[in-house]
PDB file of N, CA and C in Angstrom:
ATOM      1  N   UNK A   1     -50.317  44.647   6.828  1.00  0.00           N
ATOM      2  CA  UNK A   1     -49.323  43.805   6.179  1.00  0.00           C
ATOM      3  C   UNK A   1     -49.857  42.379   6.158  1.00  0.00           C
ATOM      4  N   UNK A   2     -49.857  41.885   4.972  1.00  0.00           N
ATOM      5  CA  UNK A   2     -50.017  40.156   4.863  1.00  0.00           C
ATOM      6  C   UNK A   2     -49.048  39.472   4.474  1.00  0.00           C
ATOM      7  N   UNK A   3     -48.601  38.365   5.287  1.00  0.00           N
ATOM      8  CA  UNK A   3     -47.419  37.508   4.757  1.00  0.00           C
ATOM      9  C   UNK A   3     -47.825  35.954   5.312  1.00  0.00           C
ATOM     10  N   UNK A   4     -47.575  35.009   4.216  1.00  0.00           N
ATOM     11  CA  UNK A   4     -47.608  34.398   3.853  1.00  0.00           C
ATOM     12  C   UNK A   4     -46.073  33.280   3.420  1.00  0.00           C
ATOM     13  N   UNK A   5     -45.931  32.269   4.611  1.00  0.00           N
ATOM     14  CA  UNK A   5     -45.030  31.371   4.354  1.00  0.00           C
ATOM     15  C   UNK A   5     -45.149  30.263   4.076  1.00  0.00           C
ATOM     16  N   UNK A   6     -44.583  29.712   2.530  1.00  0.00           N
ATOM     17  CA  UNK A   6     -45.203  28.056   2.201  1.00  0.00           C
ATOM     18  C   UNK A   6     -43.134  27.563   2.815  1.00  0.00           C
ATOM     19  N   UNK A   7     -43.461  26.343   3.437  1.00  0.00           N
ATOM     20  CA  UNK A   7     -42.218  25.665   3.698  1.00  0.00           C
ATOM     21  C   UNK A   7     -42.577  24.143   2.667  1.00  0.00           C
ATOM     22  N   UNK A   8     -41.580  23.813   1.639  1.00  0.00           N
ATOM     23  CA  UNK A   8     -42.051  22.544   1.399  1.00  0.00           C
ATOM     24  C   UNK A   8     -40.621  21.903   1.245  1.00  0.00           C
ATOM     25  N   UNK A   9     -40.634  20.778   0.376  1.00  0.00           N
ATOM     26  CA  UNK A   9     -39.562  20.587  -0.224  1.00  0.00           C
ATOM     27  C   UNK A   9     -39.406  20.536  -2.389  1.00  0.00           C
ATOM     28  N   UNK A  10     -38.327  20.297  -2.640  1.00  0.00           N
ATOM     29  CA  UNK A  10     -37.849  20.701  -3.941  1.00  0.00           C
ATOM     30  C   UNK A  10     -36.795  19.546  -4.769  1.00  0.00           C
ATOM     31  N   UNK A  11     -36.898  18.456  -5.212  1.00  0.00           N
ATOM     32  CA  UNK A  11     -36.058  17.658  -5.028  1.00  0.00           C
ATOM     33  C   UNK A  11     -35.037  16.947  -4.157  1.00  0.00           C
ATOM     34  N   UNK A  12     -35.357  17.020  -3.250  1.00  0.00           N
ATOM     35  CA  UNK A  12     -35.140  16.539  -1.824  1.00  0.00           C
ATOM     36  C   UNK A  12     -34.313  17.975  -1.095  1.00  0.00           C
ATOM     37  N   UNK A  13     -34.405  19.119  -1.451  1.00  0.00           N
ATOM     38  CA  UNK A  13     -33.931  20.707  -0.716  1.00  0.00           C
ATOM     39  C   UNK A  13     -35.374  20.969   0.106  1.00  0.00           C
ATOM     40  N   UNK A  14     -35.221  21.649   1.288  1.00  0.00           N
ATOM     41  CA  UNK A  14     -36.242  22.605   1.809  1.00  0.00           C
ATOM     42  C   UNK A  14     -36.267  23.821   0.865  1.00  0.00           C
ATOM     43  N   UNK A  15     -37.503  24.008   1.192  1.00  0.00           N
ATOM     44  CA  UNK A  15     -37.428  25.495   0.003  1.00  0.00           C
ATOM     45  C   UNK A  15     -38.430  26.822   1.179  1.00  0.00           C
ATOM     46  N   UNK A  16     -38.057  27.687   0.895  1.00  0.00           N
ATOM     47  CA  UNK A  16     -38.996  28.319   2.225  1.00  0.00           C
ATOM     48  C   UNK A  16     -39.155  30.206   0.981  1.00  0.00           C
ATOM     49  N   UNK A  17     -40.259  29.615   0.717  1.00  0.00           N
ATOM     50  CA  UNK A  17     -41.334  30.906  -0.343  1.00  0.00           C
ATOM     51  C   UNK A  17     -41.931  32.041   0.724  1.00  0.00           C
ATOM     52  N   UNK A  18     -41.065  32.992   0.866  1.00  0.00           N
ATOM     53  CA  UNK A  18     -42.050  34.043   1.105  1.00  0.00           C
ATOM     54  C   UNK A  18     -42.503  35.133   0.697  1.00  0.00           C
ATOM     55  N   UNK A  19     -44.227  35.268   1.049  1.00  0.00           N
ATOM     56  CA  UNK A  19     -44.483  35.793  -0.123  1.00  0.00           C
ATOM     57  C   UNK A  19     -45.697  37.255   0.956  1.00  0.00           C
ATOM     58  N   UNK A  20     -45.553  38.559   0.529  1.00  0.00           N
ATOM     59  CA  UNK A  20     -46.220  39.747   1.383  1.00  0.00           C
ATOM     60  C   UNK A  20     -46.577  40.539   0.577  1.00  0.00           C
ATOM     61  N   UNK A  21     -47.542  41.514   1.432  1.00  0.00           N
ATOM     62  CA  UNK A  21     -48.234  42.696   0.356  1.00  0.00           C
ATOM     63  C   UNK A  21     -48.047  43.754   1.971  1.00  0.00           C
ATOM     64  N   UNK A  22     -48.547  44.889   1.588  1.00  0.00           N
ATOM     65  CA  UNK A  22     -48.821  46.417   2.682  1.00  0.00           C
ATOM     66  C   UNK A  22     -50.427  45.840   3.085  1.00  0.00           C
ATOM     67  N   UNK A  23     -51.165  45.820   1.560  1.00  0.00           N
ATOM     68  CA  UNK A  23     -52.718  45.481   1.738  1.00  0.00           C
ATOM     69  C   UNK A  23     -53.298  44.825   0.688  1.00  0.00           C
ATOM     70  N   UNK A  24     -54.388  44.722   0.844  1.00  0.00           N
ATOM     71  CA  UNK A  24     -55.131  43.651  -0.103  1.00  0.00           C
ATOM     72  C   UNK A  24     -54.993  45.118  -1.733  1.00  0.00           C
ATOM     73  N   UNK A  25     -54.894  46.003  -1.745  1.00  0.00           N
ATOM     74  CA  UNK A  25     -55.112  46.730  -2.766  1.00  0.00           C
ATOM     75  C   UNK A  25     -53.324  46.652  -3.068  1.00  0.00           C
ATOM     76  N   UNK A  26     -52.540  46.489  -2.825  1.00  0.00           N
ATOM     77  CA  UNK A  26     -51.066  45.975  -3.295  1.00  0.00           C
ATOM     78  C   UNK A  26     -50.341  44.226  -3.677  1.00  0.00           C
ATOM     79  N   UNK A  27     -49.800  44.306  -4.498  1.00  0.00           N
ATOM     80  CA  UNK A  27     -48.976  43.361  -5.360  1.00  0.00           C
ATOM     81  C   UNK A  27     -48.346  42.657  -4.248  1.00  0.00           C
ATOM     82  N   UNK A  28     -48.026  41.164  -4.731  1.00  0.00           N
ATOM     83  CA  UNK A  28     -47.178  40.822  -3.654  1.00  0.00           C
ATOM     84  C   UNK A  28     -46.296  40.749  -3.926  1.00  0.00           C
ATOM     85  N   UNK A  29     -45.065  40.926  -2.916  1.00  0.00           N
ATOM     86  CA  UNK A  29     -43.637  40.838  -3.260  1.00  0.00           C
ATOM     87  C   UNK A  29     -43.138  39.354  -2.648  1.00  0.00           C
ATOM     88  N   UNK A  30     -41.902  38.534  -3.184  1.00  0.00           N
ATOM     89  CA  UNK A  30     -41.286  37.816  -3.389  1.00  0.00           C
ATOM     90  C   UNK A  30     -39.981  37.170  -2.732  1.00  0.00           C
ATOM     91  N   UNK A  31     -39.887  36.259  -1.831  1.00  0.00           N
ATOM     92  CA  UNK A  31     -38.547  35.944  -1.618  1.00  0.00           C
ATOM     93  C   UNK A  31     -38.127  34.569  -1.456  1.00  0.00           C
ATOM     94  N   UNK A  32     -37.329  34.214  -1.815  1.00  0.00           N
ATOM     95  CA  UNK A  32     -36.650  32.303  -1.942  1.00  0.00           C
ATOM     96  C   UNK A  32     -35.328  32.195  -1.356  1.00  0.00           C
ATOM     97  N   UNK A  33     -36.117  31.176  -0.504  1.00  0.00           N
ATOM     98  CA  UNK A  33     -34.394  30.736   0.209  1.00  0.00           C
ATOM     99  C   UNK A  33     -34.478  28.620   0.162  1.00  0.00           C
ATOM    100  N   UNK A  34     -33.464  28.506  -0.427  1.00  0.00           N
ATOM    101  CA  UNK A  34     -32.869  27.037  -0.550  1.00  0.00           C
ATOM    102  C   UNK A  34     -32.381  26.367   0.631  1.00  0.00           C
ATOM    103  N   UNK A  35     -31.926  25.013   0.549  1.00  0.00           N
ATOM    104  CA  UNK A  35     -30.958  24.447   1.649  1.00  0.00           C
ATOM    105  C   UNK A  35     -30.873  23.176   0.918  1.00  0.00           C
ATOM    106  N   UNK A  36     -29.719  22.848   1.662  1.00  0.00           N
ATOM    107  CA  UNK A  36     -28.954  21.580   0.758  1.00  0.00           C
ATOM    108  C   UNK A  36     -29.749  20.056   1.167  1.00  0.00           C
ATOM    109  N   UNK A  37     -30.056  19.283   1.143  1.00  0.00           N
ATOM    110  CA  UNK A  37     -30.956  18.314   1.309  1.00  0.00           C
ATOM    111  C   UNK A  37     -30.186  17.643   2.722  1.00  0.00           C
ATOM    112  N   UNK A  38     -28.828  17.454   2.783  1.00  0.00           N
ATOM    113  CA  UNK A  38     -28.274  17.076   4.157  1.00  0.00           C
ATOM    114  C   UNK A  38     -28.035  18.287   5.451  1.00  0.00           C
ATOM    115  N   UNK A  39     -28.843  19.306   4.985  1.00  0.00           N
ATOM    116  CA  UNK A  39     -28.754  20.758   6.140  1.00  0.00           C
ATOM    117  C   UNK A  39     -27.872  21.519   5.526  1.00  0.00           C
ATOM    118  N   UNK A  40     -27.649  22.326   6.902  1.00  0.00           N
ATOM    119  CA  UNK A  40     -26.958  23.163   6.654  1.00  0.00           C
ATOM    120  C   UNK A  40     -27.657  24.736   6.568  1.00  0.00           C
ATOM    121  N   UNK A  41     -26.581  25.535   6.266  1.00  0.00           N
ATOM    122  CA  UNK A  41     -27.478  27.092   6.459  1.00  0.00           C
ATOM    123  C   UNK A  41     -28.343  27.365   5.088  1.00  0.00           C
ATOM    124  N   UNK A  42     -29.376  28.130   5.405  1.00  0.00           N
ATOM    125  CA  UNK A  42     -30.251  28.584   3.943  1.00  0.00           C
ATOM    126  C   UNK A  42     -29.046  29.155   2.649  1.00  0.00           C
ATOM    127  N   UNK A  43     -29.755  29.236   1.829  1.00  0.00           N
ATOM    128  CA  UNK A  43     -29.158  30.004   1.135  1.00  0.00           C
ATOM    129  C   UNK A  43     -29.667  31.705   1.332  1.00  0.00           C
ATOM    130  N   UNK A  44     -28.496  32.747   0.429  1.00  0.00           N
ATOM    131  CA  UNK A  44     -29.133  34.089   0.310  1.00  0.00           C
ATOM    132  C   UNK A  44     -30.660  34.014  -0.321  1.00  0.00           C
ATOM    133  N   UNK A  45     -31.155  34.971   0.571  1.00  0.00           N
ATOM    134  CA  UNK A  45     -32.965  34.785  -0.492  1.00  0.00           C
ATOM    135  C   UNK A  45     -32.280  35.575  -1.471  1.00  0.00           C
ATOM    136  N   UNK A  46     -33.542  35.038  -2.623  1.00  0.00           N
ATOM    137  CA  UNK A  46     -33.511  35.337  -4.202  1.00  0.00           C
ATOM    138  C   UNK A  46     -34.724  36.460  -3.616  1.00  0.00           C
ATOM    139  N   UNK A  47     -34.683  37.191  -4.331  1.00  0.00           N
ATOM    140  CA  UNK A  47     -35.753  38.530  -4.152  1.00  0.00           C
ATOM    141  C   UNK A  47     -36.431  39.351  -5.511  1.00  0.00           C
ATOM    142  N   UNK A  48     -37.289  39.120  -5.709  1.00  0.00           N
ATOM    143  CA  UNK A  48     -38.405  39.185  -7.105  1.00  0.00           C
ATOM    144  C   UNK A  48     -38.392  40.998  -6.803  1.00  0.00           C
ATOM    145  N   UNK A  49     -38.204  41.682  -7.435  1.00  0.00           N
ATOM    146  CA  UNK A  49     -37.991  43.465  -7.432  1.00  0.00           C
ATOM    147  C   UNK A  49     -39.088  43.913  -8.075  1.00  0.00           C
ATOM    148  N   UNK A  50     -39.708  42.810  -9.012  1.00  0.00           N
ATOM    149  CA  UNK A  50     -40.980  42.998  -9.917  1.00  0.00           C
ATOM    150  C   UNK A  50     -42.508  43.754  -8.588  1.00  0.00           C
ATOM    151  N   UNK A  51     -42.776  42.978  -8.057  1.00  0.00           N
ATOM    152  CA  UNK A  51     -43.637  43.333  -7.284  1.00  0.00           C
ATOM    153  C   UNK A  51     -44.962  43.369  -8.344  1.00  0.00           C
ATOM    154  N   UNK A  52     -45.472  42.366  -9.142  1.00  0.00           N
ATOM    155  CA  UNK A  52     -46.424  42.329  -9.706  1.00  0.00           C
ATOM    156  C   UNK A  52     -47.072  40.830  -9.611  1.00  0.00           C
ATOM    157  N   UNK A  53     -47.615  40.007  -8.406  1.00  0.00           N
ATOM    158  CA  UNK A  53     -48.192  39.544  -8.574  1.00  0.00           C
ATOM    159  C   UNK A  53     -49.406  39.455  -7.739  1.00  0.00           C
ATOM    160  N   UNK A  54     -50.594  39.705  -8.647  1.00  0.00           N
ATOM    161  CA  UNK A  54     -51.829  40.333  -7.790  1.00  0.00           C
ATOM    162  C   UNK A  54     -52.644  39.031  -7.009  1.00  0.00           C
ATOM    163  N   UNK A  55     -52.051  37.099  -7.690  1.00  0.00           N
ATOM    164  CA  UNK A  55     -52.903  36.779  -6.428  1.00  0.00           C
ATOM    165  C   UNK A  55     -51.763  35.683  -5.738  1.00  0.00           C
ATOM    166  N   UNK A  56     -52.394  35.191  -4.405  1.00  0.00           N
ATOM    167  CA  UNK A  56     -51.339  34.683  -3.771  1.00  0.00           C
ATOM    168  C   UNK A  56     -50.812  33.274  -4.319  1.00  0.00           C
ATOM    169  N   UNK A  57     -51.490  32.941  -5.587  1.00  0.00           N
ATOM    170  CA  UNK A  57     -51.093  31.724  -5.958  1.00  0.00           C
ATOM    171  C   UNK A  57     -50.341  31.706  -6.899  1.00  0.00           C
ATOM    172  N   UNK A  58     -49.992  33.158  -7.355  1.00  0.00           N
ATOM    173  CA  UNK A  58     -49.193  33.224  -8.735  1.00  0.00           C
ATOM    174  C   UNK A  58     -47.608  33.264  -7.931  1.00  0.00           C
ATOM    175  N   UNK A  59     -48.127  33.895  -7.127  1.00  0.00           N
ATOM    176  CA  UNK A  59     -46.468  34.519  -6.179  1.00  0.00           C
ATOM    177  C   UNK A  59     -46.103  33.285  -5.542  1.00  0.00           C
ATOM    178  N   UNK A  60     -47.036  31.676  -4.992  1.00  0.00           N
ATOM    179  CA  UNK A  60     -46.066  30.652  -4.661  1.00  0.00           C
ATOM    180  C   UNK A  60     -45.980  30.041  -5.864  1.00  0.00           C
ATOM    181  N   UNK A  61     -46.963  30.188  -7.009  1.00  0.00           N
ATOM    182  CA  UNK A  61     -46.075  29.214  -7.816  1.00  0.00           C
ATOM    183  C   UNK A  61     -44.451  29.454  -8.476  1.00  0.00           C
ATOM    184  N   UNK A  62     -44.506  31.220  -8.702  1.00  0.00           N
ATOM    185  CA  UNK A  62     -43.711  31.510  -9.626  1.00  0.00           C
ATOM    186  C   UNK A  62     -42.395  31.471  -8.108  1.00  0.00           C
ATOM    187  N   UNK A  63     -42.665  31.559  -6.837  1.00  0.00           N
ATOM    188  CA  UNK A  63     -41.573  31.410  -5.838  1.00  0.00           C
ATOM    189  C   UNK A  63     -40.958  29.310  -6.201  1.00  0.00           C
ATOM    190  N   UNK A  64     -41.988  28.705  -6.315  1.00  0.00           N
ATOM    191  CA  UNK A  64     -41.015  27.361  -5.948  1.00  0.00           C
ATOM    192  C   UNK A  64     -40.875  26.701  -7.815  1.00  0.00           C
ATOM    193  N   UNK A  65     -41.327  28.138  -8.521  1.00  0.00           N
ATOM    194  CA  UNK A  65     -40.323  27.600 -10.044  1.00  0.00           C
ATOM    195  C   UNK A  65     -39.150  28.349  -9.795  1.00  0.00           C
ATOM    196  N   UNK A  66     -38.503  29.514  -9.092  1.00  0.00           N
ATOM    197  CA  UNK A  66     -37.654  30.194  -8.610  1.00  0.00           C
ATOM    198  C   UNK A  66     -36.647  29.335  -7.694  1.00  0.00           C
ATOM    199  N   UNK A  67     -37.228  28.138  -6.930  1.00  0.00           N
ATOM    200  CA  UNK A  67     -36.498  27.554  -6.333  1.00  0.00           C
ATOM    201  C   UNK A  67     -35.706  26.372  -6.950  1.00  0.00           C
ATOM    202  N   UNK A  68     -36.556  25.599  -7.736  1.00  0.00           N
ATOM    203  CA  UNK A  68     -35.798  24.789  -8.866  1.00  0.00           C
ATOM    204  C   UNK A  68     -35.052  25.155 -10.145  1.00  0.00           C
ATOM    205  N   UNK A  69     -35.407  26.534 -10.363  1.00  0.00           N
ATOM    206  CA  UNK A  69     -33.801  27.088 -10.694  1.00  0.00           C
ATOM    207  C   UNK A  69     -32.963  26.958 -10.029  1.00  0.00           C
ATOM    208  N   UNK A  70     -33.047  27.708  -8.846  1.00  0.00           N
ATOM    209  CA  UNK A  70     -32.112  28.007  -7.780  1.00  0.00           C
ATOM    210  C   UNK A  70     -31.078  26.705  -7.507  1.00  0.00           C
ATOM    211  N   UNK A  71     -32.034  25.523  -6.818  1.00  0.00           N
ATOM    212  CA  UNK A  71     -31.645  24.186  -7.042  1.00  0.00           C
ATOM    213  C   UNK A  71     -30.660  23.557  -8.312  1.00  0.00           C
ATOM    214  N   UNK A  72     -31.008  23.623  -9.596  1.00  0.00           N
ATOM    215  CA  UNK A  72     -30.399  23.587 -10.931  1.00  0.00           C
ATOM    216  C   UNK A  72     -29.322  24.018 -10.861  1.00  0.00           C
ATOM    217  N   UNK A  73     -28.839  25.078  -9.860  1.00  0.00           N
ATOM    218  CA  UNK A  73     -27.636  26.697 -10.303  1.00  0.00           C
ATOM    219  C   UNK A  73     -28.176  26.821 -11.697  1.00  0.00           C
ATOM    220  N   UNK A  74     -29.487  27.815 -11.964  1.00  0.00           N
ATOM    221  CA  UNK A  74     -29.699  28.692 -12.800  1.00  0.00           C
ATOM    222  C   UNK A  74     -30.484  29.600 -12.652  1.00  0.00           C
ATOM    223  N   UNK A  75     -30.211  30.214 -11.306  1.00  0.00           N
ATOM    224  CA  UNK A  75     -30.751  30.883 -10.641  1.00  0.00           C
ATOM    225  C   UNK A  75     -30.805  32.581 -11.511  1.00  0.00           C
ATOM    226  N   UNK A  76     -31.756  33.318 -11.811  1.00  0.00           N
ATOM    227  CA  UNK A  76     -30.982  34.645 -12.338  1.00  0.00           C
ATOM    228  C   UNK A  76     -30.881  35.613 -11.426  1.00  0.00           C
TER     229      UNK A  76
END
């Protein structure tokens, strides 16, 4: 198993991207969790069902464009 956690921020929100595979021959899968810029609890992770991204830079970028939706409320 490989996993992989970017913590950054998002317009002044924490944003916390995580991103895993089984093995290097599997896709990585996807998860986003928010928080309000004055604290408080995360939000529900957003969870990508796709499971198609083969490198680890596609899966944080497309996680913290996932989060500034999220941020926006236009989350899908």
């Amino acid at each position: 198993m490989q996993k992989k956690v970017d913590l950054s921020t998002c317009q002044g929100h924490p944003v916390e991207v995580v991103i895993e595979r089984p093995d290097d021959r599997q896709p990585w899968s996807l998860a986003v969790r928010v928080r309000a810029p004055q604290g408080g609890a995360w939000s529900e992770a957003w969870r990508d069902g796709r499971r198609d991204y083969f490198t680890c830079h596609d899966a944080l970028a497309a996680g913290k464009a996932q989060a500034a939706r999220m941020i926006a409320g236009k989350a899908d």
